[in-house]
N, C-alpha and C. Protein backbone atom coordinates (compact mmCIF):
# COMPACT_ATOMS: atom_id res chain seq x y z
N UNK A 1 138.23 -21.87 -6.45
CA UNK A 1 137.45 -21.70 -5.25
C UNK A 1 138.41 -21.61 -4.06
N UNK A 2 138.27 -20.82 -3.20
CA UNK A 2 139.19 -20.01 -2.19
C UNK A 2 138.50 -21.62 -0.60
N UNK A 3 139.67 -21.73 -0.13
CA UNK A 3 139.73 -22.61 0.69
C UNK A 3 138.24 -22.33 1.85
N UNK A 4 138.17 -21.02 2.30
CA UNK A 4 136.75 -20.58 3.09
C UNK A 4 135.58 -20.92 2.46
N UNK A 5 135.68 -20.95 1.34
CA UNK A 5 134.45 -21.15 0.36
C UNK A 5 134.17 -22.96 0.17
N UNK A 6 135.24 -23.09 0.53
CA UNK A 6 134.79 -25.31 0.66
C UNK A 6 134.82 -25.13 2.08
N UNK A 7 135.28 -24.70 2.62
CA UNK A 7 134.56 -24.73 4.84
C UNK A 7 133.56 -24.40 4.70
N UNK A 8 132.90 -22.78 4.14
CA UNK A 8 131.46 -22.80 3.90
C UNK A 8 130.46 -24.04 3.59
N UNK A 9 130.88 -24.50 2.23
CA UNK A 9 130.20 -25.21 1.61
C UNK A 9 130.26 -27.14 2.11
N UNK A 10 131.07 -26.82 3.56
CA UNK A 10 131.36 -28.61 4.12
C UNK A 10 130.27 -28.08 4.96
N UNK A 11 129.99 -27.32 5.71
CA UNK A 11 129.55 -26.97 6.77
C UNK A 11 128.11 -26.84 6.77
N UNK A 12 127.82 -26.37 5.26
CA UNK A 12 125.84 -26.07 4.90
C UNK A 12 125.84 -27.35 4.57
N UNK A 13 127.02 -28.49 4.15
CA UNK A 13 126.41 -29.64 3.58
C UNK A 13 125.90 -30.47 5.51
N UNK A 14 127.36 -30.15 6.63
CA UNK A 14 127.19 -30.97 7.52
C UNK A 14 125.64 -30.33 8.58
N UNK A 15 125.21 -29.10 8.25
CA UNK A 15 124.12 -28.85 8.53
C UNK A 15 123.18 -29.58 8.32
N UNK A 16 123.05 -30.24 7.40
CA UNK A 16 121.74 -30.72 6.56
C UNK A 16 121.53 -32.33 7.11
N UNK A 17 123.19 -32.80 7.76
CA UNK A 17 122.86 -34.09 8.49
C UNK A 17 122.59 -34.03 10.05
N UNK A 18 120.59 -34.29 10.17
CA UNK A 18 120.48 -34.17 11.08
C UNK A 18 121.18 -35.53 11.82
N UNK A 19 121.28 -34.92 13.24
CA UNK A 19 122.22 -35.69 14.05
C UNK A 19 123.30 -35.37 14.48
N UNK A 20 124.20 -34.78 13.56
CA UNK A 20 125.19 -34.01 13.71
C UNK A 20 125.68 -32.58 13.85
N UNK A 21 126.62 -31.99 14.16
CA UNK A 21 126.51 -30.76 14.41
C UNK A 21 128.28 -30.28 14.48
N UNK A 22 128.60 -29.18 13.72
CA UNK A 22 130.16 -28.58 13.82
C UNK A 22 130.29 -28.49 15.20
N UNK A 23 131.71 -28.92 16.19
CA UNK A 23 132.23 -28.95 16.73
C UNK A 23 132.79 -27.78 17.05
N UNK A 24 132.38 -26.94 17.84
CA UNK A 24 132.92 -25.48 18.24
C UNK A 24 132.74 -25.38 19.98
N UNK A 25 134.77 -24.22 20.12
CA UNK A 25 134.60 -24.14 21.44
C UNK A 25 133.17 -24.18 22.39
N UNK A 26 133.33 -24.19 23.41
CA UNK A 26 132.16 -24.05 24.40
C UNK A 26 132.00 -22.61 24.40
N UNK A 27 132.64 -21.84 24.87
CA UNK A 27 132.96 -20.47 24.84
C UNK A 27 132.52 -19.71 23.27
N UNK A 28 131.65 -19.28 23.12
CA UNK A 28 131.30 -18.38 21.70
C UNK A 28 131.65 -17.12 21.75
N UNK A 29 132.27 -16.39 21.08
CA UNK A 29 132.32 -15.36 20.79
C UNK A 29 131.80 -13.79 21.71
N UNK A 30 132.87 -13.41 22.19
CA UNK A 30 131.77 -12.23 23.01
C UNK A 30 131.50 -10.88 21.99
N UNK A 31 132.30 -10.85 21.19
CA UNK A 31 132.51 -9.57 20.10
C UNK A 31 131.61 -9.76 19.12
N UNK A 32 131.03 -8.90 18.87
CA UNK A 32 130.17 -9.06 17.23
C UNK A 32 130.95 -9.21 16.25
N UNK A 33 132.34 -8.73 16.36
CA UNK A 33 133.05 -8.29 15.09
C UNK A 33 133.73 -9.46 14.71
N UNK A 34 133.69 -10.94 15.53
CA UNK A 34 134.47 -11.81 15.19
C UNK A 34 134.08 -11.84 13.60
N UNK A 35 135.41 -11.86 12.29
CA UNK A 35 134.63 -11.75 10.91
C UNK A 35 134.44 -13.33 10.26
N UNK A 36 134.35 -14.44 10.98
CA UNK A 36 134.18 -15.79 10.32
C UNK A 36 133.12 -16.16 11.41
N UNK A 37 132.75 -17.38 10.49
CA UNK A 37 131.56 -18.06 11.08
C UNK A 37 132.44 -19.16 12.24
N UNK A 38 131.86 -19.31 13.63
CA UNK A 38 132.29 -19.99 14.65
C UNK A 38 132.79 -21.39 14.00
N UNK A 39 131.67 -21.41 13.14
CA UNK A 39 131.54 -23.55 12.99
C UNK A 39 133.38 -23.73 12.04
N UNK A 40 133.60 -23.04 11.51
CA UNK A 40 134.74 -23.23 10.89
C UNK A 40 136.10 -23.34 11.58
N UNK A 41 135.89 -22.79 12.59
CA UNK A 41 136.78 -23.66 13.68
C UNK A 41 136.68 -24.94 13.90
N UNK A 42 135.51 -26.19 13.46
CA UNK A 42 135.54 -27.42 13.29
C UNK A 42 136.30 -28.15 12.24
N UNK A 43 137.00 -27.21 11.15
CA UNK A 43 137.13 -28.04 9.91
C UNK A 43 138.79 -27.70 9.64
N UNK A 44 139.38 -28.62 9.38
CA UNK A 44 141.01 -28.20 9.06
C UNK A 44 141.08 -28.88 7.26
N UNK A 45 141.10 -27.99 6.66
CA UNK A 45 141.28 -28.35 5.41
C UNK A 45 142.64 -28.56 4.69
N UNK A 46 142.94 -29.89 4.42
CA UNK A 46 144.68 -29.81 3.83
C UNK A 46 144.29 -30.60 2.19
N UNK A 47 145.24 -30.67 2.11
CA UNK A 47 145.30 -31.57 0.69
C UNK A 47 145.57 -32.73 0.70
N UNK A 48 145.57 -33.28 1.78
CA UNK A 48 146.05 -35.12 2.13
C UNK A 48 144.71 -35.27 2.94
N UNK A 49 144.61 -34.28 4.12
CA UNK A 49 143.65 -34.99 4.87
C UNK A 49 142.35 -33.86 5.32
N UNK A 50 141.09 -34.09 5.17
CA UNK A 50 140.26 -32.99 5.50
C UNK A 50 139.37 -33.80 6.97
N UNK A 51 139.76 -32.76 8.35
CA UNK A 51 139.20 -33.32 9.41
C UNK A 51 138.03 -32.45 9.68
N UNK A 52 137.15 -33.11 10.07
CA UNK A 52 135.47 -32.36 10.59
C UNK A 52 135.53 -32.94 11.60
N UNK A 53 135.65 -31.89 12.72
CA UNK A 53 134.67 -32.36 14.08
C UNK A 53 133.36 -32.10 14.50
N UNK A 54 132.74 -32.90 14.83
CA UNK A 54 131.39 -33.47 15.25
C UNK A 54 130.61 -33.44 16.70
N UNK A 55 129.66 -32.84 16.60
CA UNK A 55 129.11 -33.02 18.08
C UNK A 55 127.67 -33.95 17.81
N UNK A 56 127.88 -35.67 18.00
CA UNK A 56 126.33 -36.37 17.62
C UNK A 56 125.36 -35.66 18.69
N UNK A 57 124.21 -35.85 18.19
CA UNK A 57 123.25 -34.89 18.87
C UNK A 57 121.75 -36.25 18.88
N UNK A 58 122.73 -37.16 17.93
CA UNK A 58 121.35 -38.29 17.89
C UNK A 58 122.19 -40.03 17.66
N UNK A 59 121.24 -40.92 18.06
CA UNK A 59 121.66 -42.07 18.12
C UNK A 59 121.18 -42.92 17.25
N UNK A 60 121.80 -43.74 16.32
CA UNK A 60 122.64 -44.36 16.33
C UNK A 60 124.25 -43.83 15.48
N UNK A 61 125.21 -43.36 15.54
CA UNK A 61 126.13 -43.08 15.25
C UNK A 61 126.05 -43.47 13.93
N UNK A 62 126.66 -44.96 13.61
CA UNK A 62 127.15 -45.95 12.33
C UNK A 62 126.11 -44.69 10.97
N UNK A 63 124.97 -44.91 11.24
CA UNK A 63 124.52 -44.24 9.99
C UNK A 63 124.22 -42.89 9.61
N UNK A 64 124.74 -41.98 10.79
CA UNK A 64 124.71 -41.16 10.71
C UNK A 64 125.89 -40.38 10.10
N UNK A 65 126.98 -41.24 10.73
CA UNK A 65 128.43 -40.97 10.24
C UNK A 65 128.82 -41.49 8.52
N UNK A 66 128.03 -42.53 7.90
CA UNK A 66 128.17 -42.69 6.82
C UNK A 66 127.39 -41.76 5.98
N UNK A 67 126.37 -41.15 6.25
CA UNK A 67 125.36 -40.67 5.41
C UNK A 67 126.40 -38.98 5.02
N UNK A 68 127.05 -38.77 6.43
CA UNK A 68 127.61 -37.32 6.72
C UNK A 68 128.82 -37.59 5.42
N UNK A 69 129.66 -38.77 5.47
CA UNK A 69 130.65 -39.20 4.83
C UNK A 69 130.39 -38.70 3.00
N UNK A 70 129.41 -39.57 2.95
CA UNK A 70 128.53 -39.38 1.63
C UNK A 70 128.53 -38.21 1.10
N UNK A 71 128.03 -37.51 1.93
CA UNK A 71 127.71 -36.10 1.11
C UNK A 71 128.91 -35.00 1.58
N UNK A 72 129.75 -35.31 2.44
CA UNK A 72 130.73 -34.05 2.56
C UNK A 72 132.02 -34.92 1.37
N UNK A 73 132.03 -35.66 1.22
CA UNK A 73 132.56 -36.58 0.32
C UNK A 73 132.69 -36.31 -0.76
N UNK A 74 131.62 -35.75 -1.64
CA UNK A 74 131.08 -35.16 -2.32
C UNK A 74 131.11 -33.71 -2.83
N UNK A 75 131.41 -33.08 -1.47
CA UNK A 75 131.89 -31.34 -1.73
C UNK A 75 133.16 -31.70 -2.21
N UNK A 76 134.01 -32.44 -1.54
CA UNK A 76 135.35 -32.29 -1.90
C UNK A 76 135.50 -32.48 -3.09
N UNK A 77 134.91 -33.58 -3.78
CA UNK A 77 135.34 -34.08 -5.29
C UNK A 77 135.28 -32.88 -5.78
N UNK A 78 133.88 -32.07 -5.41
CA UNK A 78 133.49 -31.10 -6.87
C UNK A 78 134.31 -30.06 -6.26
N UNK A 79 135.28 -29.77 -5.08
CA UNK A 79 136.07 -28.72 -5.07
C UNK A 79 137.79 -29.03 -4.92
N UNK A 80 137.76 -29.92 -5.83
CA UNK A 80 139.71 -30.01 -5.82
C UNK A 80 140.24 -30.77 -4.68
N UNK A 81 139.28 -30.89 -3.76
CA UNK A 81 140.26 -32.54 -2.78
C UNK A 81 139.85 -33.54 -3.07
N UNK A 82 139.63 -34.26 -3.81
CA UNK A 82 138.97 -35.65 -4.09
C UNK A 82 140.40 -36.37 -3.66
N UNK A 83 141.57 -36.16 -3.73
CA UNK A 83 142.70 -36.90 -3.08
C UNK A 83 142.93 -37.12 -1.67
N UNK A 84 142.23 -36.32 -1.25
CA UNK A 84 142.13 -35.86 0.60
C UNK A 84 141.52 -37.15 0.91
N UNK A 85 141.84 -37.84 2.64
CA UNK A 85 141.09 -38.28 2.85
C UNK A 85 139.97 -37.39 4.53
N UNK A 86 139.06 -38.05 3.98
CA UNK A 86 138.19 -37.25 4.90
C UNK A 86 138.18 -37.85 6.52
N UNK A 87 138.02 -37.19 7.24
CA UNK A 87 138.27 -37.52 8.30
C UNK A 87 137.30 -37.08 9.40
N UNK A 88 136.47 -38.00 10.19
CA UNK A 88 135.20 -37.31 11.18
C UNK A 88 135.69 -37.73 11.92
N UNK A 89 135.78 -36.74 12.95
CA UNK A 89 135.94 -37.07 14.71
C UNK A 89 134.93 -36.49 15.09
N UNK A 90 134.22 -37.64 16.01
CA UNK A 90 133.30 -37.40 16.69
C UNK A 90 133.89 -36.90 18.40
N UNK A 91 133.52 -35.27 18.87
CA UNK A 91 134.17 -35.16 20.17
C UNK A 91 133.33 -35.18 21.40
N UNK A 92 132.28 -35.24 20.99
CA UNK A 92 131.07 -35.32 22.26
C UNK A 92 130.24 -35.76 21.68
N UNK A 93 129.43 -35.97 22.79
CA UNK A 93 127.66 -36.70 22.76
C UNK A 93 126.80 -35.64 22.66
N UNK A 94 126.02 -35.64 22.57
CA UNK A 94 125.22 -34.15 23.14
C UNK A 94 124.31 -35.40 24.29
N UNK A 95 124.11 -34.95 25.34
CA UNK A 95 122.89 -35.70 26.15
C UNK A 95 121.58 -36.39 26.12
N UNK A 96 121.40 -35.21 24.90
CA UNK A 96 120.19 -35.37 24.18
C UNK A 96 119.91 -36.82 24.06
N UNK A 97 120.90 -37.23 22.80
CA UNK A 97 121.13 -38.19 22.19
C UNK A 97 120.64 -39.41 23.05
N UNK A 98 121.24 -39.02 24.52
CA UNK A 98 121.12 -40.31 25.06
C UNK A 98 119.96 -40.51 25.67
N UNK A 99 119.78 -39.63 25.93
CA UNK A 99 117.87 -39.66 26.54
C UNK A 99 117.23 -40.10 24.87
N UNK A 100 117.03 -39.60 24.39
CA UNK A 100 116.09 -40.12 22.94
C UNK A 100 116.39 -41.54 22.69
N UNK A 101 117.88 -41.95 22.67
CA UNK A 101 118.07 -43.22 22.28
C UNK A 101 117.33 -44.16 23.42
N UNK A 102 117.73 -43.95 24.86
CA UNK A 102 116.63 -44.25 26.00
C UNK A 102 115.32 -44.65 26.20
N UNK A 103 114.67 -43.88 25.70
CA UNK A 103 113.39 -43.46 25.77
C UNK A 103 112.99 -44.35 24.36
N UNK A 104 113.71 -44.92 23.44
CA UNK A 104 112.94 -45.63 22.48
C UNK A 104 113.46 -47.11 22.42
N UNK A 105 114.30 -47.54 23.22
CA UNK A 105 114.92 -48.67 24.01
C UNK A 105 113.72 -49.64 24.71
N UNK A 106 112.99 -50.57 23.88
CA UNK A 106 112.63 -51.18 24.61
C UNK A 106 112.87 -51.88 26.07
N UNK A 107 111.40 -52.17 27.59
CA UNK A 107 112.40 -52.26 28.46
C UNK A 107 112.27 -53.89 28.63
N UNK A 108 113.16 -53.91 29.29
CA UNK A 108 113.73 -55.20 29.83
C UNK A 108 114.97 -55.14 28.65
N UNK A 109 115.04 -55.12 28.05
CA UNK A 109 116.85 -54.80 26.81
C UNK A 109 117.78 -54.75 27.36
């Protein structure tokens, strides 16, 4: 399996954890012809260490970041890094996050 093909396959897995979201410039693409998918600019794949950056989009972090762990954890075994260690950086909040977490904050807390 060709190294694009485990970025693909980290990326439909980090899709699926809501909350989170690939880490890509602010700036998107003005060309149609760019030939890769944006989000793969979030992922640096080595053989010691595999880093995913993160944009949380929901609150509370702790279980969101383990659940993400879990299952991208998981691509690697079944694609030849199970030696890697995985690595999430979280680089922003989304706003969102913080209004929702807000808004379900009991008051006086």
């Amino acid at each position: 399996m060709s190294s694009q093909e485990t970025v693909e396959k980290l990326l439909a897995v980090l899709r699926e954890v809501p909350g989170l979201k690939a880490a890509t410039p602010t700036i998107a693409p003005t060309s149609p012809w760019v030939p890769w998918d944006w989000d793969s600019l979030a992922v640096d794949l080595g053989s010691e260490v595999v880093e995913i950056r993160v944009v949380a989009t929901a609150l509370p972090l702790p279980p969101l970041l383990d659940k993400a762990t879990v299952m991208l954890g998981e691509v690697l075994r079944q694609n030849g890094f199970e030696a890697a260690v995985l690595r999430i950086v979280v680089t922003d909040l989304d706003a969102a996050a913080l209004h929702d977490e807000t808004a379900t904050t009991p008051s006086g807390a």
